[in-house]
N, C-alpha and C. Protein backbone atom coordinates (compact mmCIF):
# COMPACT_ATOMS: atom_id res chain seq x y z
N UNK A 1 2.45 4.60 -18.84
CA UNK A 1 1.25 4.18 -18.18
C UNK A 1 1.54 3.95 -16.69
N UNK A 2 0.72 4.02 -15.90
CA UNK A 2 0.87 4.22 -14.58
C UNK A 2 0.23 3.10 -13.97
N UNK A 3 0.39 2.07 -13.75
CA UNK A 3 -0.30 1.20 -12.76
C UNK A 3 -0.90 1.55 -11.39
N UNK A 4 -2.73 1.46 -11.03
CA UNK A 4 -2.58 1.66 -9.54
C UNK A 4 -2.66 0.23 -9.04
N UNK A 5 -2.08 0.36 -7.54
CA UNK A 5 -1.81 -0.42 -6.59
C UNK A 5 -3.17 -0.51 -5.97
N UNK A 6 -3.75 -1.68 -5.61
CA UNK A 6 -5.37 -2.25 -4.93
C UNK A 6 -4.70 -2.99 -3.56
N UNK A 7 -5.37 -2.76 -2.54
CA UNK A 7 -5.51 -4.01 -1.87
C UNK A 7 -4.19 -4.46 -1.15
N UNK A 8 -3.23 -2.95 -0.99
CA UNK A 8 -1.99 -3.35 -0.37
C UNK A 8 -1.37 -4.57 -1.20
N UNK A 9 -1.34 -4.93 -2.44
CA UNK A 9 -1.28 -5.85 -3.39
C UNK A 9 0.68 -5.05 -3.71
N UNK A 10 1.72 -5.43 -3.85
CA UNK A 10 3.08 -5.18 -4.11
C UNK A 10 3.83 -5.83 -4.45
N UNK A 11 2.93 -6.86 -5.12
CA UNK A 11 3.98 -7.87 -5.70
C UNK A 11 4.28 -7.08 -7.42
N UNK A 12 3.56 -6.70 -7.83
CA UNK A 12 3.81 -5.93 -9.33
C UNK A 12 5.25 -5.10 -9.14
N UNK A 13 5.27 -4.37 -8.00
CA UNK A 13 6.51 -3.56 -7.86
C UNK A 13 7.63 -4.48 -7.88
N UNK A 14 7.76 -5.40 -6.62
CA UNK A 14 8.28 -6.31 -6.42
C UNK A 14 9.14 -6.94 -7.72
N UNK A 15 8.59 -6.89 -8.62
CA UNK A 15 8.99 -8.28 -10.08
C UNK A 15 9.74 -6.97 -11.41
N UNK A 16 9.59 -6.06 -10.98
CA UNK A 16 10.14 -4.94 -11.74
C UNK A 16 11.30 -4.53 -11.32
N UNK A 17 12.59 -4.45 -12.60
CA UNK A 17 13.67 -3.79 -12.50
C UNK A 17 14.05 -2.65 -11.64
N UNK A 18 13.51 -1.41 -11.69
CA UNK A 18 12.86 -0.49 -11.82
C UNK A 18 11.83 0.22 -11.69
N UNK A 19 11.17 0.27 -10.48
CA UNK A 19 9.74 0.44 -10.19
C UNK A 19 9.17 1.98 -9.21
N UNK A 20 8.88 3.17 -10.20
CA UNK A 20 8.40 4.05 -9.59
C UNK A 20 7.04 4.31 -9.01
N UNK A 21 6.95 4.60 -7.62
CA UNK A 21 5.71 4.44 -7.05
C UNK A 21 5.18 5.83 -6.08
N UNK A 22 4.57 6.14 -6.59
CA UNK A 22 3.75 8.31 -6.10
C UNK A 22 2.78 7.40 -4.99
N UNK A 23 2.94 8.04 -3.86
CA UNK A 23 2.24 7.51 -2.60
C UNK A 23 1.36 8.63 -2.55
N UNK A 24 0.04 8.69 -2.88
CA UNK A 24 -0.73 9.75 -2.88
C UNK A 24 -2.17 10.03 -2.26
N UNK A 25 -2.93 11.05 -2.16
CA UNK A 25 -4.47 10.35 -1.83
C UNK A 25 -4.98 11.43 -2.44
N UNK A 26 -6.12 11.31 -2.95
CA UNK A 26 -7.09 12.07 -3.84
C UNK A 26 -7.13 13.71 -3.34
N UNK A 27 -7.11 14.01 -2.11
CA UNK A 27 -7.61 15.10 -1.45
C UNK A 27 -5.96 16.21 -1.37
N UNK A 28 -5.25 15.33 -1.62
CA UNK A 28 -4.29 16.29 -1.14
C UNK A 28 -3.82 17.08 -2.74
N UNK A 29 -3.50 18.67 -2.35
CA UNK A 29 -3.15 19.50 -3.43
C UNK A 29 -2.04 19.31 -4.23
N UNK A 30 -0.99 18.98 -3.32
CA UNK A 30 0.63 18.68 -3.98
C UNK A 30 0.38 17.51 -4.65
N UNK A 31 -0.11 16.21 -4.61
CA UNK A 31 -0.25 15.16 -5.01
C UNK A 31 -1.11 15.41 -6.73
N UNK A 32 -1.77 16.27 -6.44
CA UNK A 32 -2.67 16.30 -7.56
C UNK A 32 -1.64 17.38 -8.72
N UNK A 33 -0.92 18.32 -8.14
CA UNK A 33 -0.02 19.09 -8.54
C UNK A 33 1.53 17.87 -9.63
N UNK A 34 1.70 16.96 -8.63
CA UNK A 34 2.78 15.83 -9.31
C UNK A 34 2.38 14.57 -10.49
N UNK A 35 1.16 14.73 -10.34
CA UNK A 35 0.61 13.50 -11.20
C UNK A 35 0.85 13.75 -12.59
N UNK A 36 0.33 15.13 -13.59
CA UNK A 36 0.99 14.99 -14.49
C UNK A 36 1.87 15.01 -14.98
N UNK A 37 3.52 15.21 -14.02
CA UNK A 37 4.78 14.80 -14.12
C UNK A 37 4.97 13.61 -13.93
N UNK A 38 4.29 12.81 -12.94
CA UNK A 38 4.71 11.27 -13.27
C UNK A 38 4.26 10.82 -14.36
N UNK A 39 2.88 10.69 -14.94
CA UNK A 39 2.47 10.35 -15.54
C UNK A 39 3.43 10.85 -17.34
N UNK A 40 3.77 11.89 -17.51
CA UNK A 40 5.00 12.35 -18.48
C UNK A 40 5.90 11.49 -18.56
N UNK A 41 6.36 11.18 -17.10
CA UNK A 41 7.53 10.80 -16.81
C UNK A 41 7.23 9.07 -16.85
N UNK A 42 6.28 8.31 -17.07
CA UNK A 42 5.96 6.85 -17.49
C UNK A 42 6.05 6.69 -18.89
N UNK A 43 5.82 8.13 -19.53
CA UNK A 43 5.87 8.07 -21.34
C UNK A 43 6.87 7.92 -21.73
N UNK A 44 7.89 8.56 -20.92
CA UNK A 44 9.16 8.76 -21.35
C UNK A 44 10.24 7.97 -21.34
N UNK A 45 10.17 7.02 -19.79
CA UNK A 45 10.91 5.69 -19.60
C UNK A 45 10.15 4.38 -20.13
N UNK A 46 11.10 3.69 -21.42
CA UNK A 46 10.23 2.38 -21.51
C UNK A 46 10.70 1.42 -20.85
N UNK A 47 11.72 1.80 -19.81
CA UNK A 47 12.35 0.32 -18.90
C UNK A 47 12.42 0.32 -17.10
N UNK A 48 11.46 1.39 -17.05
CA UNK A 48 10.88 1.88 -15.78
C UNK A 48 9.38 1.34 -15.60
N UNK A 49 8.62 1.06 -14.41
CA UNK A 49 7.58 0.63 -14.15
C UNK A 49 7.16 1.92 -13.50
N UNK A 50 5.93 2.41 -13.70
CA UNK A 50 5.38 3.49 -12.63
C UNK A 50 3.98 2.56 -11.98
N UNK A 51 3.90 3.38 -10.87
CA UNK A 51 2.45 2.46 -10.09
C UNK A 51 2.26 3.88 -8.81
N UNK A 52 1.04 4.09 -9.15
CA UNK A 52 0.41 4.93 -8.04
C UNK A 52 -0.04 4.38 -6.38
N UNK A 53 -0.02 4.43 -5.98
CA UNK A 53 -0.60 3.96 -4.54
C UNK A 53 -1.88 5.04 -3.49
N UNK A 54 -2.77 4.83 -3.47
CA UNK A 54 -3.68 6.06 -2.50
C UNK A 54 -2.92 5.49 -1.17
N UNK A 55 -2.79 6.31 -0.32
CA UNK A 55 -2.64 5.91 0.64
C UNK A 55 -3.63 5.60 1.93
N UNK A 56 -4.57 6.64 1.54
CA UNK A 56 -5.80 6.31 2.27
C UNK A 56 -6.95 4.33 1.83
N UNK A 57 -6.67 4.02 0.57
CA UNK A 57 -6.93 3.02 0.40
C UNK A 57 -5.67 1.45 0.74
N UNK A 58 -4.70 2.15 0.64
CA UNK A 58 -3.43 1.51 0.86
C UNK A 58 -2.54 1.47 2.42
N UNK A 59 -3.10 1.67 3.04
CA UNK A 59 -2.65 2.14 4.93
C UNK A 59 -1.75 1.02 4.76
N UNK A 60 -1.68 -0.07 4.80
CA UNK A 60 -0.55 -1.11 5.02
C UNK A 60 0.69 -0.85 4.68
N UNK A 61 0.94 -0.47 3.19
CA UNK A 61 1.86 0.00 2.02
C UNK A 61 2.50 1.22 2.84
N UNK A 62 1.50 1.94 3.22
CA UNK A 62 1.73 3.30 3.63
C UNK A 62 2.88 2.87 4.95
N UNK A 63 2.34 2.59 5.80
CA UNK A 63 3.17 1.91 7.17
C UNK A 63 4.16 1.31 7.14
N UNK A 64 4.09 0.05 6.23
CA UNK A 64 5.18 -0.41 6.07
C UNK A 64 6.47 0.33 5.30
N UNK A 65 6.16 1.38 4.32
CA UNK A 65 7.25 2.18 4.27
C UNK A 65 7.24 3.75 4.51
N UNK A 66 7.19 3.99 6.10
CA UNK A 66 6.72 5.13 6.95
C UNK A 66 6.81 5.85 5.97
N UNK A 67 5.18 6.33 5.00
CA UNK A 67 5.00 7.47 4.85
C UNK A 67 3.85 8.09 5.48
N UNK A 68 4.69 9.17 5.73
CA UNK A 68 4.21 10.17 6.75
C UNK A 68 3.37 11.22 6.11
N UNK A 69 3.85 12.04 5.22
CA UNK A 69 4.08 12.95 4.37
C UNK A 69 3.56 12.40 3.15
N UNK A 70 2.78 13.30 2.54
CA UNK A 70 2.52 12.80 0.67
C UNK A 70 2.28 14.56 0.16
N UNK A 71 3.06 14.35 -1.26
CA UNK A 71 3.31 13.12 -1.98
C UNK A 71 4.36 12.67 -1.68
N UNK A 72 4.49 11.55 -1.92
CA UNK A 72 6.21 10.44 -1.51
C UNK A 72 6.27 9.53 -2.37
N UNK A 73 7.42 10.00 -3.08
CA UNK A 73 7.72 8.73 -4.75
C UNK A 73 8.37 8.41 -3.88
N UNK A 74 8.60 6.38 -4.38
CA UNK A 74 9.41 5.61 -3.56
C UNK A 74 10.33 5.27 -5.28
N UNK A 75 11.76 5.05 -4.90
CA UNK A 75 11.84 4.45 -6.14
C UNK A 75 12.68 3.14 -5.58
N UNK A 76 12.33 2.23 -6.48
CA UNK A 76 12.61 1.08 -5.95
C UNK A 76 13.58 0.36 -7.59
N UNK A 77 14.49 -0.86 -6.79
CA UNK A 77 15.63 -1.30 -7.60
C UNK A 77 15.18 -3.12 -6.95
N UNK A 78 14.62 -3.84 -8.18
CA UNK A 78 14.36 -5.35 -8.04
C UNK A 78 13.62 -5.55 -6.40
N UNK A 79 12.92 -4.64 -6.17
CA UNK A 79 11.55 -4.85 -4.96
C UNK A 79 12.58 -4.16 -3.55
N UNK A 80 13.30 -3.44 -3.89
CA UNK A 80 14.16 -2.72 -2.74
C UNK A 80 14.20 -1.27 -2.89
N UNK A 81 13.26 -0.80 -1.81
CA UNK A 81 13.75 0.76 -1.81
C UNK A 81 15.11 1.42 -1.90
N UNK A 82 15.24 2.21 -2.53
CA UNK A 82 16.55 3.16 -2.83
C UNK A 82 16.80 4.02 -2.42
N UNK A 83 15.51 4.97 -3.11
CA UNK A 83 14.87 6.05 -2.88
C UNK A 83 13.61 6.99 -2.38
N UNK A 84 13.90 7.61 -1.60
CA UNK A 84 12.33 8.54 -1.36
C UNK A 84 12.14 9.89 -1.64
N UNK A 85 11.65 10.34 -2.44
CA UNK A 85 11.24 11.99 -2.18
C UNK A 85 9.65 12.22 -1.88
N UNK A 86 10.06 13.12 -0.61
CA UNK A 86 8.93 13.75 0.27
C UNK A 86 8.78 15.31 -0.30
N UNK A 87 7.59 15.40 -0.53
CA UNK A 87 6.84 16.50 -1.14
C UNK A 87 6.87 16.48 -2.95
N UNK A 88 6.09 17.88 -3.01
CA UNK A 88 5.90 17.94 -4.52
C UNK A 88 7.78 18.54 -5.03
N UNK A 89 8.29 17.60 -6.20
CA UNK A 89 9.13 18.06 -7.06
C UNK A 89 9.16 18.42 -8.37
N UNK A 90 9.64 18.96 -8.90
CA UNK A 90 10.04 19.34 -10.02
C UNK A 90 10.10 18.61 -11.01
N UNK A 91 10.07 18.34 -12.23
CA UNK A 91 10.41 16.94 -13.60
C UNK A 91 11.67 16.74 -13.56
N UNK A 92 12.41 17.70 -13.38
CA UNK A 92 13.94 17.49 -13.47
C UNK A 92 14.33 17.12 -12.34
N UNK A 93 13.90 16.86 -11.43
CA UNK A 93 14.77 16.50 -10.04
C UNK A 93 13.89 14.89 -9.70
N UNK A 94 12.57 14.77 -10.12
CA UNK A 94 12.00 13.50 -10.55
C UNK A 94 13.29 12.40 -11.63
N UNK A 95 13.36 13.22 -12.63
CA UNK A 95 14.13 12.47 -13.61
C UNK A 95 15.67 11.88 -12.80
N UNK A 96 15.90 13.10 -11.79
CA UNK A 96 17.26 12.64 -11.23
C UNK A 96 17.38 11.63 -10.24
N UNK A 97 16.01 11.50 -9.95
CA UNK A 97 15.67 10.61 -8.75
C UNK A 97 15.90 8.84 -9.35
N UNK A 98 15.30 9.43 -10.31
CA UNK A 98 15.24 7.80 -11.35
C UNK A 98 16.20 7.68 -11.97
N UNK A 99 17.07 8.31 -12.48
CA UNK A 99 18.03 8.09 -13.30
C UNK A 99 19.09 7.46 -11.89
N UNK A 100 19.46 8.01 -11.70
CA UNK A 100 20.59 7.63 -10.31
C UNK A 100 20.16 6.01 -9.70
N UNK A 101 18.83 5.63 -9.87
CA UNK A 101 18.56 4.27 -9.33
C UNK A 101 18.55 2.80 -10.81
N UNK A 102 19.23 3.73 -11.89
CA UNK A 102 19.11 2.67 -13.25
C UNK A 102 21.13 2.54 -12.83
């Protein structure tokens, strides 16, 4: 399951082991292209958190961790970025992204 993010609201990420987050906005093609790999990829980890973010509703979130570019998974370790991938990826290079931050 995928949590979305409201209101520049980041404390949910924050309190999670493990917290994958797709920086996205409705309009863009690649973004809409990655969603049903994250969303796979929330079924599959039960000790991972996923959480979507729009960025057009989310500008704060967005700024505060310069994304420029979407889509942009952040992966995060106890409310600390680790990781970023910029643009659309693959399931298997998603999975490697997350695995490497457990």
């Amino acid at each position: 399951m995928i949590t979305e993010i409201k209101n520049n609201d980041f404390q949910a990420v924050e309190k999670e082991k493990i917290a994958v987050v797709d920086f996205n906005a409705t309009w863009c093609g690649p973004c809409r292209m990655l969603a049903p790999i994250i969303e796979e990829l929330s079924e599959e980890y039960d000790d991972v958190e996923f959480f979507a973010c729009d960025v057009d509703d989310n500008g704060e979130l967005a700024m505060k961790f310069g994304i420029q570019s979407i889509p942009a998974v952040g992966i995060f370790k106890e409310g600390k970025l680790v990781n970023m991938a910029v643009g659309f990826r693959p399931k298997a290079a998603m999975k490697s992204l997350i695995d490497e931050a457990k």
